[in-house]
Every structure is written in structure tokens, then in C-alpha cells.
Protein backbone atom coordinates (compact mmCIF):
# COMPACT_ATOMS: atom_id res chain seq x y z
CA UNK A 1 -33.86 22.08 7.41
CA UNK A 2 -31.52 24.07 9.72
CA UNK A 3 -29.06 26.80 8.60
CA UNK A 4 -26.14 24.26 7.74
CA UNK A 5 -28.30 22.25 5.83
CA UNK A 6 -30.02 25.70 4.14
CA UNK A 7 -25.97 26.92 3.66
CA UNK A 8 -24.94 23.16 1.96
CA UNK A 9 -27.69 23.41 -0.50
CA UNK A 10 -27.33 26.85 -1.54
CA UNK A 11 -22.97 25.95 -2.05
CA UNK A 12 -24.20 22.92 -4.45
CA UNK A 13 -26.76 25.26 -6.07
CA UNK A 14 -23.69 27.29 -7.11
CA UNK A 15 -21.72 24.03 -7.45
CA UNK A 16 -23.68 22.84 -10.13
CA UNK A 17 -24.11 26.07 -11.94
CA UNK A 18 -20.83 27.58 -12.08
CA UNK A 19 -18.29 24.48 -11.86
CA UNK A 20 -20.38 21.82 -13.60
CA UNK A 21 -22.39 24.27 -15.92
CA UNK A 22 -25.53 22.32 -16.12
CA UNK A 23 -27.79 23.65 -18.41
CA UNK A 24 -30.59 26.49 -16.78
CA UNK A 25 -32.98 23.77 -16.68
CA UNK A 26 -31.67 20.77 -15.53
CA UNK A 27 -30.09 22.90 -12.71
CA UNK A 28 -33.41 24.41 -12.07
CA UNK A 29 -34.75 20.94 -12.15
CA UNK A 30 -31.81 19.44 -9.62
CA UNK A 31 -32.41 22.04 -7.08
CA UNK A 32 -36.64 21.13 -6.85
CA UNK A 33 -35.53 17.37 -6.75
CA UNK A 34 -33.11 18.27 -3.51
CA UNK A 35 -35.91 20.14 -2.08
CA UNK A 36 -38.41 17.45 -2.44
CA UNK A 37 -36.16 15.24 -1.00
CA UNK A 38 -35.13 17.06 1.75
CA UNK A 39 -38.57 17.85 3.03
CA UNK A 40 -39.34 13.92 2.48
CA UNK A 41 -36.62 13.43 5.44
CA UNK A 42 -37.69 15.71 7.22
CA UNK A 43 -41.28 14.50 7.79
CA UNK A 44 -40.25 10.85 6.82
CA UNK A 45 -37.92 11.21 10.24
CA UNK A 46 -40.23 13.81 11.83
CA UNK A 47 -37.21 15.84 12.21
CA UNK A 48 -35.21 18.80 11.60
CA UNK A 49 -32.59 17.96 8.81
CA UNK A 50 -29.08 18.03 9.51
CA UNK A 51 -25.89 16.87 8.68
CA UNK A 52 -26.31 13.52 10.52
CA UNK A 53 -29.37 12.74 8.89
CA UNK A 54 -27.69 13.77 5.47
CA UNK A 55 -24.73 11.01 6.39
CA UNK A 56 -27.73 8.24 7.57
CA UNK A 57 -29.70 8.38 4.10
CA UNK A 58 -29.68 4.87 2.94
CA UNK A 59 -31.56 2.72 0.43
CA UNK A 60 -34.63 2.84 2.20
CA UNK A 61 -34.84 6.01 2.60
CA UNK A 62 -34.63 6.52 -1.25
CA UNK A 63 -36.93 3.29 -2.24
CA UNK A 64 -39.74 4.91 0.08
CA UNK A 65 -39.07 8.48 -1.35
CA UNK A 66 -39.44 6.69 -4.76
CA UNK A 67 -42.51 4.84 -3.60
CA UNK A 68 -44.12 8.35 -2.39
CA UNK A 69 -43.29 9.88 -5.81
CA UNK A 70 -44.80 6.97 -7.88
CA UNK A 71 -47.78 7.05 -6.06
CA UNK A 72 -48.42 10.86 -6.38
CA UNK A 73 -48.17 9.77 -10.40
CA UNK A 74 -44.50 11.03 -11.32
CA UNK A 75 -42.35 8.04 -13.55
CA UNK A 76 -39.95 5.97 -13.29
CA UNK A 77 -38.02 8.37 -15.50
CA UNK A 78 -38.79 11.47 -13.45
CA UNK A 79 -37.21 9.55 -10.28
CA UNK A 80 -33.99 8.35 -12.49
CA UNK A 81 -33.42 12.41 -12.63
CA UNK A 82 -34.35 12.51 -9.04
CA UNK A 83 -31.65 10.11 -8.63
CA UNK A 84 -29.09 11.73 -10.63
CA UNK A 85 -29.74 14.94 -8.79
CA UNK A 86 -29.15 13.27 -5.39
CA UNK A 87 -26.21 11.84 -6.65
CA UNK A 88 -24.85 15.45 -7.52
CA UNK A 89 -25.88 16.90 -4.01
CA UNK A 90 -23.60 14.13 -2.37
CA UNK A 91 -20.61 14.12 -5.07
CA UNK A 92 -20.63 17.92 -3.73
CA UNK A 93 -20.85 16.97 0.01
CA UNK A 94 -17.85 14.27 -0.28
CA UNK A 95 -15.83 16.61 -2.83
CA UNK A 96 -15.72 19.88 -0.07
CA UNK A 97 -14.69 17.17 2.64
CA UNK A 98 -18.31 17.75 4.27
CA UNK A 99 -18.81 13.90 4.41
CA UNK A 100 -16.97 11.06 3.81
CA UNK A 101 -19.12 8.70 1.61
CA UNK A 102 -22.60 8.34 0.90
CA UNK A 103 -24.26 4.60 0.35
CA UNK A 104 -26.74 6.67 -2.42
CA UNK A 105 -23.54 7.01 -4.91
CA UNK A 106 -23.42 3.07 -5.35
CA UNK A 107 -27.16 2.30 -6.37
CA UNK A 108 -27.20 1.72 -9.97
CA UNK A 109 -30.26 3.17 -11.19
CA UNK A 110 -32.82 1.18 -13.71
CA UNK A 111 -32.44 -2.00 -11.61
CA UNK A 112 -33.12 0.18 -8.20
CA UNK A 113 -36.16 2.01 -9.26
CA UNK A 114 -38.02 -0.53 -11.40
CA UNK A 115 -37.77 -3.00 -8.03
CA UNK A 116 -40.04 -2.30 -5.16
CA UNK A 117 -38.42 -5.02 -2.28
CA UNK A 118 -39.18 -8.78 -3.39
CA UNK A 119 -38.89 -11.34 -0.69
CA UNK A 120 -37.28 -15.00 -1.24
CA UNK A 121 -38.86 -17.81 -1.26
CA UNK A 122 -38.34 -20.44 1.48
CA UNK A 123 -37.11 -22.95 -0.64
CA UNK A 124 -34.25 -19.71 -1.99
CA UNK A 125 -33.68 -18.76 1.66
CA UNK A 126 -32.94 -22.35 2.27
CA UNK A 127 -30.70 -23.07 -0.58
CA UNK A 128 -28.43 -20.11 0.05
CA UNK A 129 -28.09 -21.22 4.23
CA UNK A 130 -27.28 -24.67 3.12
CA UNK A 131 -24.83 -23.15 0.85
CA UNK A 132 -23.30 -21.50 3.99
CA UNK A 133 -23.07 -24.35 5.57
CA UNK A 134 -20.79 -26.33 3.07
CA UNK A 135 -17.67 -24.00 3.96
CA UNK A 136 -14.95 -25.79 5.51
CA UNK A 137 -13.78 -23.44 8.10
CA UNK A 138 -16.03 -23.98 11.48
CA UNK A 139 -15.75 -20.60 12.73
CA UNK A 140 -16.09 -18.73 9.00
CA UNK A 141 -19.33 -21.17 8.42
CA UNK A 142 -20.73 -20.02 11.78
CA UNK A 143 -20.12 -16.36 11.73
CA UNK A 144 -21.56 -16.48 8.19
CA UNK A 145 -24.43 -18.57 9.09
CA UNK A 146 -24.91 -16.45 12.49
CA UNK A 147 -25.49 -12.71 9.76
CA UNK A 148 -27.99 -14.44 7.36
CA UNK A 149 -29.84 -15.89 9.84
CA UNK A 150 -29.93 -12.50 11.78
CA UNK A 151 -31.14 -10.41 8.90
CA UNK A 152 -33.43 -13.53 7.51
CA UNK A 153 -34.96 -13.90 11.17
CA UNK A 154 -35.46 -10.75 12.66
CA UNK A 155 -35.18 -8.16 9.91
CA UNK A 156 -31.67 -6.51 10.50
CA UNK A 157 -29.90 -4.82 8.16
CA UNK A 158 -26.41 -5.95 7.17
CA UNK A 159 -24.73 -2.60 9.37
CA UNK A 160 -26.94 -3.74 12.57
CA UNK A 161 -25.98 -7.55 12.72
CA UNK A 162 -22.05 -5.89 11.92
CA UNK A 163 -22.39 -3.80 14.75
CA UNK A 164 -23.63 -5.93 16.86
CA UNK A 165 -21.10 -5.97 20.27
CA UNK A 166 -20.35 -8.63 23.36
CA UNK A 167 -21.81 -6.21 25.37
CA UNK A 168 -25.08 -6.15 23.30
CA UNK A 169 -25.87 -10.08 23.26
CA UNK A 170 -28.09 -10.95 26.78
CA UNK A 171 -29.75 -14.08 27.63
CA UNK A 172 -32.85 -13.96 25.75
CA UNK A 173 -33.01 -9.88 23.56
CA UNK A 174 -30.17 -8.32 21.40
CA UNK A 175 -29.63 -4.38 21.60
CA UNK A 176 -29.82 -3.12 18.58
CA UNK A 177 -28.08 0.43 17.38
CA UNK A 178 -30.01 1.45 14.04
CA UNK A 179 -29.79 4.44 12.14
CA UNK A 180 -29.36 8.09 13.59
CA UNK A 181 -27.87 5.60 17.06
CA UNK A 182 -31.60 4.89 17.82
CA UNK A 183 -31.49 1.99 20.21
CA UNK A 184 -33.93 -1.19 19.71
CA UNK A 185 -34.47 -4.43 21.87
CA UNK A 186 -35.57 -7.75 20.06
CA UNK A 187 -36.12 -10.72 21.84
CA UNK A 188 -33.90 -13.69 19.97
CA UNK A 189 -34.54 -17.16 20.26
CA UNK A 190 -32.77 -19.52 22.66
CA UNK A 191 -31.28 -21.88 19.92
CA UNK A 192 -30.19 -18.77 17.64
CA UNK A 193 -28.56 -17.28 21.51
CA UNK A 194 -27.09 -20.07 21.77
CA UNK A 195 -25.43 -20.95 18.36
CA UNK A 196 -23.85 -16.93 17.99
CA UNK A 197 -22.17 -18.24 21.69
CA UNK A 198 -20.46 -21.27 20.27
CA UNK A 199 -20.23 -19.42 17.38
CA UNK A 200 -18.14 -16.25 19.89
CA UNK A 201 -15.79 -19.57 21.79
CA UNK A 202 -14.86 -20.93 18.24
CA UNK A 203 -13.38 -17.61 17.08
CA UNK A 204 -9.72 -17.48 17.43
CA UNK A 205 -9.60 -13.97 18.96
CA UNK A 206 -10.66 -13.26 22.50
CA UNK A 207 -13.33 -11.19 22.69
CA UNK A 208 -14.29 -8.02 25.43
CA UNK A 209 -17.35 -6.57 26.27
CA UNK A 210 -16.81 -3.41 23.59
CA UNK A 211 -15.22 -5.67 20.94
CA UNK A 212 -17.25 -6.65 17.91
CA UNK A 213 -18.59 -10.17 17.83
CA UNK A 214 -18.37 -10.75 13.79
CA UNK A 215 -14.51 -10.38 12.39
CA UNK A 216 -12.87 -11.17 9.68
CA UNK A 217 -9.79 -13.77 9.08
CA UNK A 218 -7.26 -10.55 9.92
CA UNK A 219 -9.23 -10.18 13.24
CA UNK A 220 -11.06 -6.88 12.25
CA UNK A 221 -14.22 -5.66 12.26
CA UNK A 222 -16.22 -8.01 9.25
CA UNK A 223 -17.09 -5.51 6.32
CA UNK A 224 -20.50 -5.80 4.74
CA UNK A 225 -18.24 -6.40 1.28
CA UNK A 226 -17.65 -9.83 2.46
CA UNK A 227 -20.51 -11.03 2.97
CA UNK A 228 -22.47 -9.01 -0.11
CA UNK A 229 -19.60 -10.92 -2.57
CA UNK A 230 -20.12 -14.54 -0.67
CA UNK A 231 -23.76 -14.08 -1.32
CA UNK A 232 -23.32 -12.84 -4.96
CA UNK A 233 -21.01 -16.32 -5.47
CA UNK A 234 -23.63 -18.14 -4.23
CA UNK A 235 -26.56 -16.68 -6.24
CA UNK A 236 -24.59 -17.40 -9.31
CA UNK A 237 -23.62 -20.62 -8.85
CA UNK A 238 -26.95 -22.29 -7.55
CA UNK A 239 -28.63 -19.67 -10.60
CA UNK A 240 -30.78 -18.01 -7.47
CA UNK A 241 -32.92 -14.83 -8.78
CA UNK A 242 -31.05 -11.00 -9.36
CA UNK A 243 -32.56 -10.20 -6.51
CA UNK A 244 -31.01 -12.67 -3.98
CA UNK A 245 -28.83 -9.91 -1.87
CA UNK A 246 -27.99 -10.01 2.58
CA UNK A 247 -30.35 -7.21 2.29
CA UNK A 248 -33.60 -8.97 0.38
CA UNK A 249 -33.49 -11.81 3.50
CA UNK A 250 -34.82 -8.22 5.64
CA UNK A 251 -37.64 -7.61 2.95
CA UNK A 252 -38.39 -11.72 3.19
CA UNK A 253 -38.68 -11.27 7.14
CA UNK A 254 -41.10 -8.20 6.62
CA UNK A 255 -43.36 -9.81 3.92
CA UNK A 256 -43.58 -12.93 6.01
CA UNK A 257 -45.00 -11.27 8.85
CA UNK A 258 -47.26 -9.55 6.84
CA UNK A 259 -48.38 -12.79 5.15
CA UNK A 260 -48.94 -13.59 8.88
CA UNK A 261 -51.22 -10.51 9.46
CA UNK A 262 -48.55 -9.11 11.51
CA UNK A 263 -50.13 -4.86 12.23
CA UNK A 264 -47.41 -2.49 10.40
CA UNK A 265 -47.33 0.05 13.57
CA UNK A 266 -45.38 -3.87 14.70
CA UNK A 267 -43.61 -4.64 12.18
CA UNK A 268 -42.29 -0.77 11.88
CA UNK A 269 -40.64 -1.39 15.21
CA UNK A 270 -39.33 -4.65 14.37
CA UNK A 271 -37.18 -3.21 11.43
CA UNK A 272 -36.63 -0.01 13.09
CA UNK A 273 -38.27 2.23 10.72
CA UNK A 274 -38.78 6.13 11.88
CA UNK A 275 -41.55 6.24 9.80
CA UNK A 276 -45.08 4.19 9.16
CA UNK A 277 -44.31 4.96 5.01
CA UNK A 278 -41.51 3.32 4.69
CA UNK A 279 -42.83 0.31 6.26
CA UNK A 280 -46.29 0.56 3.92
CA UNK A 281 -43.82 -0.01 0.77
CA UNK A 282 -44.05 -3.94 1.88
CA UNK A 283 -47.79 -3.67 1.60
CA UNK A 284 -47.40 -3.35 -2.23
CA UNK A 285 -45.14 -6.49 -2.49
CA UNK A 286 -48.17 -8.58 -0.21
CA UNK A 287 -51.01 -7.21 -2.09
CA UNK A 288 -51.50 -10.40 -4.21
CA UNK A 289 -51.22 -12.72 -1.33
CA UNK A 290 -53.59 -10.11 0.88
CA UNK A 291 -56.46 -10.53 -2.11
CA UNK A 292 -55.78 -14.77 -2.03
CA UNK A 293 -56.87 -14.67 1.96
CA UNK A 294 -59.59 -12.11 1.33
CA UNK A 295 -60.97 -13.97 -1.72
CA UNK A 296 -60.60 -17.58 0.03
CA UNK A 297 -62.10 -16.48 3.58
CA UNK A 298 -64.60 -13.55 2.17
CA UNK A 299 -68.61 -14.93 2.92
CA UNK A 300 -69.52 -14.98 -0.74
CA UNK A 301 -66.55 -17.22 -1.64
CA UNK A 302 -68.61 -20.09 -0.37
């Protein structure tokens, strides 16, 4: 952690005793959550901690933190505290004006830590595009069609596909800008190229290099919102499972290459994962279908 970091913990320490008056213990508690956490980052990035890290902690960050704690034998309860402590540290960040929002103050926490990632099925990844593909508006269906089939077929998250840019489509990869601004290539395929090209000449604002390629009706940037609440409408009304979300077609596309026997040092660059451990969480999801090949192809299964 560097001094700012160091300086930002010890404020919340005081935070939380003096303004919030948590009891001795739980206080005592919070702070050795934070700590844990924050040394987690650090070696989970393999760097120092600062404030831009702080602002990039997302969901996977927190589901492989989770995932680390669960296998070192702590409980489901212990990381609901964990949570809850968390929660405080960035309540305290947003509250001094440190940071503006934090993605961790929205997870809802039973469903979050009882659910390692869980893939859809083909037949549920199919349902939901054809879905897509009943809305009436050409250019809405296409854009729409164009993120799900981004995250479902090469593992972006909902921000990366958002952020995508004119300048950032070529003839045959995509630049990608992931978390921390870390730059990836992927190569895409011709017939997805092509279709987010139509999709660019039928929207009715003329794009530039720097502009944005998904927008929304006003002409904006597209907010994740829109398409987490189209996705939500659909789940509902076709009775899809809970966890049918933009961001469970990225845990489909990892499990899938893993079903493939896809190496995780590949698939970690694929997804654009700083570290091998928050890949290995997928392993956990593919164990059942791992012991299926091993028992069918093993020498004493004939």
C-alpha cells in the first residue's frame, strides 16, 4: 500500500470509531477485513495499492477474494462481514469526496457470495439473442445484438464492449481498454466485423474516429443500465434462470473454453485478468464436466 492508501485507511479507522461508533469489536474486526483485502489487491494485481486501483475494484475482484477466503476455510458468513466492512471503507471514500462511486456498494450480499460464476446453457444463450432479435427498431436490435454477442463470444465485460471506440475496430482484432487502462488485442471474426459495421452505417449519428460506437436513442454514450434492465425483461418473461445477467454470457465464454481444454495462463489473457486466481475460480464451476472427460477417456473406464 503506499502512504495515501496507508493515510485513507487510518481516516476510516477513525471514521468508523468516532462518527459511526461501531462497537470495539466489530471495528477491530472491519479494520483486519480492509487489511486482508487490501493485501489481496495488492498481490492479486502484483502491485502497489493506490487510489486507482481502489476506484478499479469490481466484482471480480471481490468473487476471487471470496473464493481465496473460502478455500483457506473461513464461511460464507465470515465473508458477508467482509463485505459489510468493504462496504464501510468505500461509503467513507465517496462521503470525503475521495471517489465518486464504487461498483462494490451495489452487490447485494447472500445472492453474491453463495454464487461462484454459473455459465448459460446454449439453448439460454440462444433464447435470450433470439429475444434480441424480435425488437423492431433495426439499429436498437443491432447495437443490442452487437454487446451480447461481444461479451457471449469473446469474454468482455459490459464496460469493455461500452468503451469500445471507431478508432478501436480494425479489419480482423478489436483493442480492448480493460481495467487499470491495460490495453488487450483479440482477434474477432469476419462475420461478427462485419455485422458491428452495418451495425455503425445504420446508426443515425455520424460517427469519428474518438466517438463511441454503441449510443443510446439521445445519441450518448449507451449506459450499462440499459442493457442490464433489457436483459432482466427478458429473463423474466421467457422464465430464464436468476442468474441470466450481460455479465454471466463472460463466465459462459470462460467455462466453454475450459470445457474445450483451453490452458488458463490463455484464457487469463482472453478475459484480461491481472491475475492466474481469479481466472482458477472458473475451474470450480468445470469441475463436474472435467471428472465426465477424465472418467469417460481414463484406461480403466474400458
Amino acid at each position: 500500500m503506499n502512504k495515501q492508501i496507508i493515510l485513507f485507511f487510518n481516516n476510516w479507522k477513525s471514521w468508523i470509531e468516532n462518527e459511526k461508533r461501531l462497537a470495539f469489536k466489530t471495528s477491530q474486526s472491519y479494520c483486519i477485513d480492509l487489511k486482508s483485502f487490501l493485501n489481496f489487491l495488492g498481490n492479486h494485481n502484483n502491485s502497489n495499492v493506490d487510489l486507482k486501483t481502489i476506484i478499479n475494484v469490481d466484482e471480480d475482484d471481490l468473487s476471487s477474494w471470496f473464493y481465496e477466503r473460502l478455500k483457506k476455510g473461513l464461511s460464507h458468513r465470515s465473508n458477508a462481514r467482509a463485505l459489510s466492512s468493504l462496504k464501510s471503507f468505500f461509503t467513507f471514500l465517496i462521503a470525503k469526496k475521495l471517489i465518486q462511486g464504487s461498483k462494490i456498494l451495489k452487490i447485494k450480499g447472500p445472492k453474491f457470495l453463495e454464487s461462484l460464476p454459473r455459465p448459460l446453457t446454449e439453448n439460454q444463450t440462444l433464447k435470450l439473442l433470439d429475444e434480441i432479435k424480435t425488437e423492431k427498431e433495426k439499429w436498437i436490435m443491432m447495437r443490442n445484438l452487437s454487446v451480447l454477442t461481444l461479451m457471449w463470444g469473446y469474454g468482455l465485460r459490459i464496460s469493455e464492449v461500452l468503451d469500445l471506440k471507431l478508432k478501436d475496430i480494425c479489419m480482423e482484432d478489436f483493442r480492448i481498454t480493460g481495467k487499470g487502462g491495460k490495453i488487450r488485442v483479440i482477434p474477432v471474426a469476419m462475420e461478427i466485423n462485419i455485422f458491428i459495421k452495418k451495425m455503425i452505417k445504420e446508426c443515425p449519428y455520424e460517427l469519428k474516429p474518438y466517438d463511441f460506437i454503441f449510443l443510446g436513442k439521445k445519441g450518448g454514450k449507451l449506459k450499462p443500465e440499459i442493457i442490464q434492465r433489457l436483459v432482466r425483461k427478458i429473463r423474466n418473461r421467457l422464465i430464464l434462470p436468476e442468474n441470466t445477467t450481460p455479465h454471466s454470457l463472460r463466465h459462459t465464454f470462460a467455462t466453454e473454453l475450459l470445457q474445450n481444454l483451453v490452458d488458463l495462463r490463455s484464457i487469463q489473457e482472453l478475459l484480461g485478468h491481472s491475475s492466474l486466481s481469479t481466472t482458477q475460480k472458473y475451474t470450480s464451476v468445470n469441475k463436474d464436466h472435467l471428472r465426465e472427460i477424465l472418467e469417460k477417456n481414463h484406461p480403466s473406464a474400458d
